[in-house]
PDB file of N, CA and C in Angstrom:
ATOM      1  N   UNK A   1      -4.637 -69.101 -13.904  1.00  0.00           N
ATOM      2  CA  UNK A   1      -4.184 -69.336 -15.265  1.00  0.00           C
ATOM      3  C   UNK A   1      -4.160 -68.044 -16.066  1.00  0.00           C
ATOM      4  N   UNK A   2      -5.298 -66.712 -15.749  1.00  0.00           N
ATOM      5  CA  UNK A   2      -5.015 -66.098 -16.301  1.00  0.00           C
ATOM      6  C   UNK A   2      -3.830 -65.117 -16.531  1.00  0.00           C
ATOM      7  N   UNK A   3      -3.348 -64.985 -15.168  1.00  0.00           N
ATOM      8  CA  UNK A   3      -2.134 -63.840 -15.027  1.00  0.00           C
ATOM      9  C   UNK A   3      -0.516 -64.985 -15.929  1.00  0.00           C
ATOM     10  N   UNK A   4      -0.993 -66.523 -15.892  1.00  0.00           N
ATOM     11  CA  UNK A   4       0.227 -66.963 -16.681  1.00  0.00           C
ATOM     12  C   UNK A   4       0.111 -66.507 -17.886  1.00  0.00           C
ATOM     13  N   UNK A   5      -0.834 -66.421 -18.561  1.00  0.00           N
ATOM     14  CA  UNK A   5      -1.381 -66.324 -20.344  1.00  0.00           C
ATOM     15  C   UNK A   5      -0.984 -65.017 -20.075  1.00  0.00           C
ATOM     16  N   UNK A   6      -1.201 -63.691 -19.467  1.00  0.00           N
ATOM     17  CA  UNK A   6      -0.787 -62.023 -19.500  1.00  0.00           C
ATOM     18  C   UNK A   6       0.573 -62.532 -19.571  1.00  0.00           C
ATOM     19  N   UNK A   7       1.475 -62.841 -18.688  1.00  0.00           N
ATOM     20  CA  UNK A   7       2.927 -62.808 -18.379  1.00  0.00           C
ATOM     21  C   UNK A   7       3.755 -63.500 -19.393  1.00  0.00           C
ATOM     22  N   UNK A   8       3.036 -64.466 -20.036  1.00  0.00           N
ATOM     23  CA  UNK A   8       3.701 -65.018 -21.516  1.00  0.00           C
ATOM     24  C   UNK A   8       3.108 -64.161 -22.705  1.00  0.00           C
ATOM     25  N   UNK A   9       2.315 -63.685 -22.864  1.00  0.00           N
ATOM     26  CA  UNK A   9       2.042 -62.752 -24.080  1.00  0.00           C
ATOM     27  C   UNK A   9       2.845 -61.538 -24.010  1.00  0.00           C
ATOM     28  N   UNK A  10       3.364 -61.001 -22.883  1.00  0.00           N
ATOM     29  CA  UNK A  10       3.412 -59.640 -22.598  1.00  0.00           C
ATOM     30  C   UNK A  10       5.164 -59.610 -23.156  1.00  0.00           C
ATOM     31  N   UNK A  11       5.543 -58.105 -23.262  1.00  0.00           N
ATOM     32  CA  UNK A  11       7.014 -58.117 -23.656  1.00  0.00           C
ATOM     33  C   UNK A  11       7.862 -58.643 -22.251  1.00  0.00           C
ATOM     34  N   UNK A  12       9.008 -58.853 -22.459  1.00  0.00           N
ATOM     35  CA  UNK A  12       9.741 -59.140 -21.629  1.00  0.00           C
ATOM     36  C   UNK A  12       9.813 -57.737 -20.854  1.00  0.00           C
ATOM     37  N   UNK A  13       9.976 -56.648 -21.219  1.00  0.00           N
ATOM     38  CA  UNK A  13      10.298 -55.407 -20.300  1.00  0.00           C
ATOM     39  C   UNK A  13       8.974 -55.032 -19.708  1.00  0.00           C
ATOM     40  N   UNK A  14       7.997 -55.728 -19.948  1.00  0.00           N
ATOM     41  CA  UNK A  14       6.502 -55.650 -19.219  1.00  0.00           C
ATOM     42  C   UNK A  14       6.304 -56.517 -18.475  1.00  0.00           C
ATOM     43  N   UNK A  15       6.899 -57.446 -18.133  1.00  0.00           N
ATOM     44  CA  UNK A  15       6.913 -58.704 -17.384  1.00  0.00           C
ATOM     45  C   UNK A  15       6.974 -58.152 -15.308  1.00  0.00           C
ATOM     46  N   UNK A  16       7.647 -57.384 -15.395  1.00  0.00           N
ATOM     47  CA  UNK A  16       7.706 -56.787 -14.027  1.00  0.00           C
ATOM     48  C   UNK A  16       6.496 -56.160 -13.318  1.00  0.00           C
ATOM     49  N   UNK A  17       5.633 -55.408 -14.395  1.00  0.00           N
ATOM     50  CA  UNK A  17       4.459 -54.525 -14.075  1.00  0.00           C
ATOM     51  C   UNK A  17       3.332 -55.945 -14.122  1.00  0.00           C
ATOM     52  N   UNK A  18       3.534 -56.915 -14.999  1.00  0.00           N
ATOM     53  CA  UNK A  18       2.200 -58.103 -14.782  1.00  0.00           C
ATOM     54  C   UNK A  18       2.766 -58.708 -13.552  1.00  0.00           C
ATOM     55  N   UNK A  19       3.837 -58.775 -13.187  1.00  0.00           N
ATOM     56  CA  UNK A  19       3.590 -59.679 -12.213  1.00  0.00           C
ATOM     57  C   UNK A  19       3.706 -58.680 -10.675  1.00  0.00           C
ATOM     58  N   UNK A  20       3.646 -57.458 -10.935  1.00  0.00           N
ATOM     59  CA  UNK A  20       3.266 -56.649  -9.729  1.00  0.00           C
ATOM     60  C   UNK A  20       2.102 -56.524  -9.433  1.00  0.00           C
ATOM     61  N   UNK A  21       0.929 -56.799 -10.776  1.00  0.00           N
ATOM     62  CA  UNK A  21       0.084 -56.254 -10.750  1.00  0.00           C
ATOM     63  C   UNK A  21      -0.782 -57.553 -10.138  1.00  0.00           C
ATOM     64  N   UNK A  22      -0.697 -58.875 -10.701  1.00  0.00           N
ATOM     65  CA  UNK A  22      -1.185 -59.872 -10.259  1.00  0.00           C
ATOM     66  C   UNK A  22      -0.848 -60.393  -8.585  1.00  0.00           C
ATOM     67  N   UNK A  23       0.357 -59.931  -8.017  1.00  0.00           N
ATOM     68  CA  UNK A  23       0.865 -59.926  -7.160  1.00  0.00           C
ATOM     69  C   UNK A  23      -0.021 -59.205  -5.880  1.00  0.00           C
ATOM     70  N   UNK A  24      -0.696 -58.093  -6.795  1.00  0.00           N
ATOM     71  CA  UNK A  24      -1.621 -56.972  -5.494  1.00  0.00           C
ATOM     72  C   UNK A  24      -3.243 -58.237  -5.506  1.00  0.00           C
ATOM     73  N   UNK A  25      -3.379 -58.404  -6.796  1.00  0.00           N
ATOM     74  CA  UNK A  25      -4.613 -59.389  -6.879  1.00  0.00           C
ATOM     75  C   UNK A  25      -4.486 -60.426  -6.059  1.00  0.00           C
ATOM     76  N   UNK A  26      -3.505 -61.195  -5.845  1.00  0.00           N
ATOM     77  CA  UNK A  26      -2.682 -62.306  -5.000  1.00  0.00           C
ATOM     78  C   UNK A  26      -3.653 -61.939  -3.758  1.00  0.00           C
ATOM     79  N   UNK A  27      -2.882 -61.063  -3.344  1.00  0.00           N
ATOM     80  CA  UNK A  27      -3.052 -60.694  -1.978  1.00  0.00           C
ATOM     81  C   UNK A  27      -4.346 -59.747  -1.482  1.00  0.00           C
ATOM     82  N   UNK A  28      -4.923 -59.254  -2.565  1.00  0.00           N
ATOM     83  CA  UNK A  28      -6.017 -58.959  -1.861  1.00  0.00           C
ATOM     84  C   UNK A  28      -7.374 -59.744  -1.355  1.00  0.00           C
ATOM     85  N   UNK A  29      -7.004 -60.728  -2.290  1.00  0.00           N
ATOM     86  CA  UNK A  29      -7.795 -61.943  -2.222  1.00  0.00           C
ATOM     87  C   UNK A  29      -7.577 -62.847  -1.026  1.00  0.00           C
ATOM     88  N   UNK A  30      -6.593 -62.867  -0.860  1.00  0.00           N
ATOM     89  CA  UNK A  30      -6.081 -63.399   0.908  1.00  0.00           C
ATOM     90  C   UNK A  30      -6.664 -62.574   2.181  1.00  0.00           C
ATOM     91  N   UNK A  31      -6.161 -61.263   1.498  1.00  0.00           N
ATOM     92  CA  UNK A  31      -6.295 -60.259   3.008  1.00  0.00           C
ATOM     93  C   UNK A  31      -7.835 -60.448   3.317  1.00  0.00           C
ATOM     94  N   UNK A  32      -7.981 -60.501   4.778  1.00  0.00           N
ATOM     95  CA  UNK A  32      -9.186 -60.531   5.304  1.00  0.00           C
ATOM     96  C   UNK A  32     -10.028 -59.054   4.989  1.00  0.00           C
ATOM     97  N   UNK A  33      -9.290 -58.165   4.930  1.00  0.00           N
ATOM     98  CA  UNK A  33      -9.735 -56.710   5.042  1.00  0.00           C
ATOM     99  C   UNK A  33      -9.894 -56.484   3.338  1.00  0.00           C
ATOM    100  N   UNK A  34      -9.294 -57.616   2.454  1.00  0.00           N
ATOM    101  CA  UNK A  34      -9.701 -57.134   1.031  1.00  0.00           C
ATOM    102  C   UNK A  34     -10.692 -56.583  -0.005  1.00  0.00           C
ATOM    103  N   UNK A  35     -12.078 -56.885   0.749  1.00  0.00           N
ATOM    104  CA  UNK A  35     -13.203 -56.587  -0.070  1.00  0.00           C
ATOM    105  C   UNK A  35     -13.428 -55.089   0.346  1.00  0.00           C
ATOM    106  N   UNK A  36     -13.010 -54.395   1.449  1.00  0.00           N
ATOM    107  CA  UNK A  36     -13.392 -53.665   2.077  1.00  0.00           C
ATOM    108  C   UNK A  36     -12.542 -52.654   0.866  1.00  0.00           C
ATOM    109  N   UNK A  37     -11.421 -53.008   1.317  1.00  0.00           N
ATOM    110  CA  UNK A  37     -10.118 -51.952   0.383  1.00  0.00           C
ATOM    111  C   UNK A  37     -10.126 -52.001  -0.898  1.00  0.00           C
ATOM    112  N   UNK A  38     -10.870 -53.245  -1.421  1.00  0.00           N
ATOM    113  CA  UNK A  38     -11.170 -52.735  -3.060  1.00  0.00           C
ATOM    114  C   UNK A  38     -12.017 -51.803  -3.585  1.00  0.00           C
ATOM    115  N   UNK A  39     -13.530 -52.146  -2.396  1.00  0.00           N
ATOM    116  CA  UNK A  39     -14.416 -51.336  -2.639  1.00  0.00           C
ATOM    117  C   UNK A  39     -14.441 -49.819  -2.114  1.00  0.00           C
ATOM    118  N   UNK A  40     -13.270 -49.297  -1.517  1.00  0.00           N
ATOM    119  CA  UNK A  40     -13.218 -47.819  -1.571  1.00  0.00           C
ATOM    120  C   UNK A  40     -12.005 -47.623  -2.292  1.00  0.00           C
ATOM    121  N   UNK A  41     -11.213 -48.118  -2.617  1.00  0.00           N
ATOM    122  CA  UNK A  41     -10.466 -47.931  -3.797  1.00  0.00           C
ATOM    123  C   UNK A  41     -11.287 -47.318  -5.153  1.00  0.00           C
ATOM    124  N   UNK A  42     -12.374 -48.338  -5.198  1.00  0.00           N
ATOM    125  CA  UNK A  42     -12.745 -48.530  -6.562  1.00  0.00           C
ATOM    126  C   UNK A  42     -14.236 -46.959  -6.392  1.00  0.00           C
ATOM    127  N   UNK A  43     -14.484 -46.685  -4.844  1.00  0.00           N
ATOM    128  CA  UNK A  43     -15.483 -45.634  -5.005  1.00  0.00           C
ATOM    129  C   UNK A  43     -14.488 -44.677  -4.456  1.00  0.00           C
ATOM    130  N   UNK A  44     -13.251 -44.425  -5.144  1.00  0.00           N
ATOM    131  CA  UNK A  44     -12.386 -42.637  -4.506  1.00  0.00           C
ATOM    132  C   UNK A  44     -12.298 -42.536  -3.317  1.00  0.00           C
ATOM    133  N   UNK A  45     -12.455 -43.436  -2.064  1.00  0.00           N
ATOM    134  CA  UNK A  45     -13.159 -43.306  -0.918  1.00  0.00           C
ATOM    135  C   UNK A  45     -11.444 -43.899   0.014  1.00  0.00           C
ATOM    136  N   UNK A  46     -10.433 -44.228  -0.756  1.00  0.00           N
ATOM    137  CA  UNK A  46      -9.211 -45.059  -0.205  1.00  0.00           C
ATOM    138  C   UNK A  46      -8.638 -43.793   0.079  1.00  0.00           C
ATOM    139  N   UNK A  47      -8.569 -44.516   1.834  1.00  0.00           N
ATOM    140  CA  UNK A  47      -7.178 -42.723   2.208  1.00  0.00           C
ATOM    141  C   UNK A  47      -5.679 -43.028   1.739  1.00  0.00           C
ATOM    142  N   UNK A  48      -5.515 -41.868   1.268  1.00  0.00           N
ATOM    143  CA  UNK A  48      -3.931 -41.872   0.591  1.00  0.00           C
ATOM    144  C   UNK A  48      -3.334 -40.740   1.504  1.00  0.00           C
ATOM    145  N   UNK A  49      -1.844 -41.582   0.849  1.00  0.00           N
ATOM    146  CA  UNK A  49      -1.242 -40.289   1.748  1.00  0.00           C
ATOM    147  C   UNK A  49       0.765 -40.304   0.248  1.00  0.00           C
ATOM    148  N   UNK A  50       1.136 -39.429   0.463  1.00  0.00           N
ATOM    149  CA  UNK A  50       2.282 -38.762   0.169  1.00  0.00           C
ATOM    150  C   UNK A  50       3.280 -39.746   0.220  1.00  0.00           C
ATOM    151  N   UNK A  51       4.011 -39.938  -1.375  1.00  0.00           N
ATOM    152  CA  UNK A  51       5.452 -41.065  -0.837  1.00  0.00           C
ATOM    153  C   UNK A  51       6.460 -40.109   0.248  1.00  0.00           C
ATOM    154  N   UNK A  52       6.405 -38.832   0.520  1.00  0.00           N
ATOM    155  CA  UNK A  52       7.401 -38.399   1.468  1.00  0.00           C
ATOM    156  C   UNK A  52       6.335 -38.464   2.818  1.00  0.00           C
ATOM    157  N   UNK A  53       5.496 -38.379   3.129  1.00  0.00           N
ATOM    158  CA  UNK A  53       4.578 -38.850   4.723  1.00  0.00           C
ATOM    159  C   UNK A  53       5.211 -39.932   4.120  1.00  0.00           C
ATOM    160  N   UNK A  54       5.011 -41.189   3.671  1.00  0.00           N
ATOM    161  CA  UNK A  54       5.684 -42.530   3.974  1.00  0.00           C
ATOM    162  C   UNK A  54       6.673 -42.820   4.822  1.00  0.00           C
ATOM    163  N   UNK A  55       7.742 -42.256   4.004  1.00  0.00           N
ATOM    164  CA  UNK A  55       8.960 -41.808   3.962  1.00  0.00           C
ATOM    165  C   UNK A  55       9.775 -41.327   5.251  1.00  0.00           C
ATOM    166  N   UNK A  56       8.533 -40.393   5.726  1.00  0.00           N
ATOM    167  CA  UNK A  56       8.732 -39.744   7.120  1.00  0.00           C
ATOM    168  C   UNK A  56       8.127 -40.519   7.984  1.00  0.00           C
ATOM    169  N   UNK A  57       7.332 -40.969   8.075  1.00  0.00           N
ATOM    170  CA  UNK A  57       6.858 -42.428   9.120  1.00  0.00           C
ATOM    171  C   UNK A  57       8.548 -43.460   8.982  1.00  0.00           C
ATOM    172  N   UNK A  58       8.469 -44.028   7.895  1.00  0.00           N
ATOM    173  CA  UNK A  58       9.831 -44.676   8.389  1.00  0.00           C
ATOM    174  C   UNK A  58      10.803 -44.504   8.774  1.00  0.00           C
ATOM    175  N   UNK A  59      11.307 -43.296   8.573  1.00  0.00           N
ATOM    176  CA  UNK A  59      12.315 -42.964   9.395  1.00  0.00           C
ATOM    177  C   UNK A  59      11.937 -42.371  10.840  1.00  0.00           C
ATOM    178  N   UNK A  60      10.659 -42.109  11.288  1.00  0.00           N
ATOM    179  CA  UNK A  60      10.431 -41.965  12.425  1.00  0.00           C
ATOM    180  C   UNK A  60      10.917 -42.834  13.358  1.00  0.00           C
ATOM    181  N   UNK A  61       9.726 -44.303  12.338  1.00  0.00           N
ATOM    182  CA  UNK A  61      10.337 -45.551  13.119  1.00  0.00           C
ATOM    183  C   UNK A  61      11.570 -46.087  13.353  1.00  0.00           C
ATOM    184  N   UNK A  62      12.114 -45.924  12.664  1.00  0.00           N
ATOM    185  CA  UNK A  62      14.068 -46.419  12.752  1.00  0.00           C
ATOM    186  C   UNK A  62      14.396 -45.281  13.965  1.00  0.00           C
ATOM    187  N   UNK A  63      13.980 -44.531  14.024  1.00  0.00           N
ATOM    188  CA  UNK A  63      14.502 -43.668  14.997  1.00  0.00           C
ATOM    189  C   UNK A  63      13.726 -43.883  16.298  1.00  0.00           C
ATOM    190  N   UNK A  64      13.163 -44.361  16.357  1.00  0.00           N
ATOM    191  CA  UNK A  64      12.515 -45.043  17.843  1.00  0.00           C
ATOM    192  C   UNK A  64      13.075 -46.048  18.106  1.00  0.00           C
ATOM    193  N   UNK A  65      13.266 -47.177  17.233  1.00  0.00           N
ATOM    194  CA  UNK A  65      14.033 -48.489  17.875  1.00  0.00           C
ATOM    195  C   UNK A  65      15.227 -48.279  18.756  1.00  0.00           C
TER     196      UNK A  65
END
């Protein structure tokens, strides 16, 4: 109920970012691995990486199939 009450208060051009944002909550709450990935998220401890490493992994993969 709460992310409905954010998504009706919020502007219409903010409507995209609440429901992205409730969307990650969605699912972390599902994922089996979720408590794990919040709690190094939340201690600096989450490995990141580069939207171009992304970027370059996927097109790796398209290029293997």
């Amino acid at each position: 109920m709460e992310s409905y009450r954010e998504l009706l208060a919020t502007a219409p051009k903010d409507a995209e970012g609440v429901l992205r944002r409730w969307w990650c909550e969605a699912m972390l709450d599902t994922a089996p691995f979720g408590g794990r990935f919040t709690e190094a998220a939340l201690n600096g401890t989450l490995p990141t990486k580069s939207v171009a490493a992304a970027i370059a992994r996927r097109w790796a993969a398209r290029a293997a199939r």
